[in-house]
Protein backbone atom coordinates (compact mmCIF):
# COMPACT_ATOMS: atom_id res chain seq x y z
CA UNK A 1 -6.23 -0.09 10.19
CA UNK A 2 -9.07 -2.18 9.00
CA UNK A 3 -9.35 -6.11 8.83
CA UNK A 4 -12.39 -6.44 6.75
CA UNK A 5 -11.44 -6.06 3.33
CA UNK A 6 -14.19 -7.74 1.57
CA UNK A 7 -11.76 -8.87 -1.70
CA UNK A 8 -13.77 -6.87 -4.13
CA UNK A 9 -13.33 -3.61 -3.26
CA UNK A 10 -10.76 -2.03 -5.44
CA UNK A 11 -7.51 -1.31 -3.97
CA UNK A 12 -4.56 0.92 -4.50
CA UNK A 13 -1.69 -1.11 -5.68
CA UNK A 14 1.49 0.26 -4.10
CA UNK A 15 5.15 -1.04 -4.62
CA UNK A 16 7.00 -2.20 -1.61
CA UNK A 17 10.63 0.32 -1.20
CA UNK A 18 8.73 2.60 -3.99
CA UNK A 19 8.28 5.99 -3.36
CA UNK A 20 4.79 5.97 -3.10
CA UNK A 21 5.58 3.02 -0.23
CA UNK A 22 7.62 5.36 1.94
CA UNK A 23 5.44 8.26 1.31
CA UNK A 24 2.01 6.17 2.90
CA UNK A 25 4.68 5.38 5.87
CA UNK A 26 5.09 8.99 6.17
CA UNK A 27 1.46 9.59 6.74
CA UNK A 28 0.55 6.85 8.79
CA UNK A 29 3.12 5.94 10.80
CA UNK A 30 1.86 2.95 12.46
CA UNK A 31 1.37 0.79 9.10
CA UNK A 32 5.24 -0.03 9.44
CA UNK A 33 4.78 -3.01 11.58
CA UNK A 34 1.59 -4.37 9.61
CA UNK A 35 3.44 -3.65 6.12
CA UNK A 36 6.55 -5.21 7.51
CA UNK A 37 4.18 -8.61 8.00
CA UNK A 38 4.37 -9.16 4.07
CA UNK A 39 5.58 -8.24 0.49
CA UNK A 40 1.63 -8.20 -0.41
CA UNK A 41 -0.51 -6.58 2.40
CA UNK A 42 -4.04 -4.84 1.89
CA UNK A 43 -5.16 -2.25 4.50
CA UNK A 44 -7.49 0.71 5.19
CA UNK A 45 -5.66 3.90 5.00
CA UNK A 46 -8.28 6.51 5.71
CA UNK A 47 -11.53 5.95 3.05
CA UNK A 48 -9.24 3.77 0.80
CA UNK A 49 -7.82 0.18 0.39
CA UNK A 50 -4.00 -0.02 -0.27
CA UNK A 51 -2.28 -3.31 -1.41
CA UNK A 52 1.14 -3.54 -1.15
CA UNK A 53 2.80 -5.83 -3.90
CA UNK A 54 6.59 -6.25 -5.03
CA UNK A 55 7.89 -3.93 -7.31
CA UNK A 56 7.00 -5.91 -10.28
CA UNK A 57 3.90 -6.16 -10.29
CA UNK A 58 3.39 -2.47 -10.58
CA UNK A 59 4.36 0.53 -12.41
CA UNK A 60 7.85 2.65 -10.90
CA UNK A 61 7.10 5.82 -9.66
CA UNK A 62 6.78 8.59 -13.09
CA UNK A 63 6.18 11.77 -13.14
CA UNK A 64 2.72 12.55 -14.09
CA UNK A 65 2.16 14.93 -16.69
């Protein structure tokens, strides 16, 4: 996990309890006690920034086609 997001670099937005949530759990296991800090958390997963945010504030899980 990384601390030094710089706040511009773009992030993907994840729903907390989503399936897409549980899924990045899955992969890296130790992000459950840093996502557990907050309902909006931004962290380094691999080459990529993920923000967590509550479930309104982004799409539900859909099939893409």
């Amino acid at each position: 996990m990384e601390a030094s997001y710089d706040g511009k670099s773009e992030t993907n937005k994840v729903a907390i309890y989503s399936k897409a949530y549980f899924e990045l759990l899955k992969e890296y296991e130790d992000l459950g006690e840093c996502l557990a800090q907050s309902e909006r958390v931004i962290v380094k997963c691999g080459s990529k920034w993920v923000e967590t945010t509550p479930s309104t504030d982004v799409k539900s899980d859909s099939k893409k086609d």
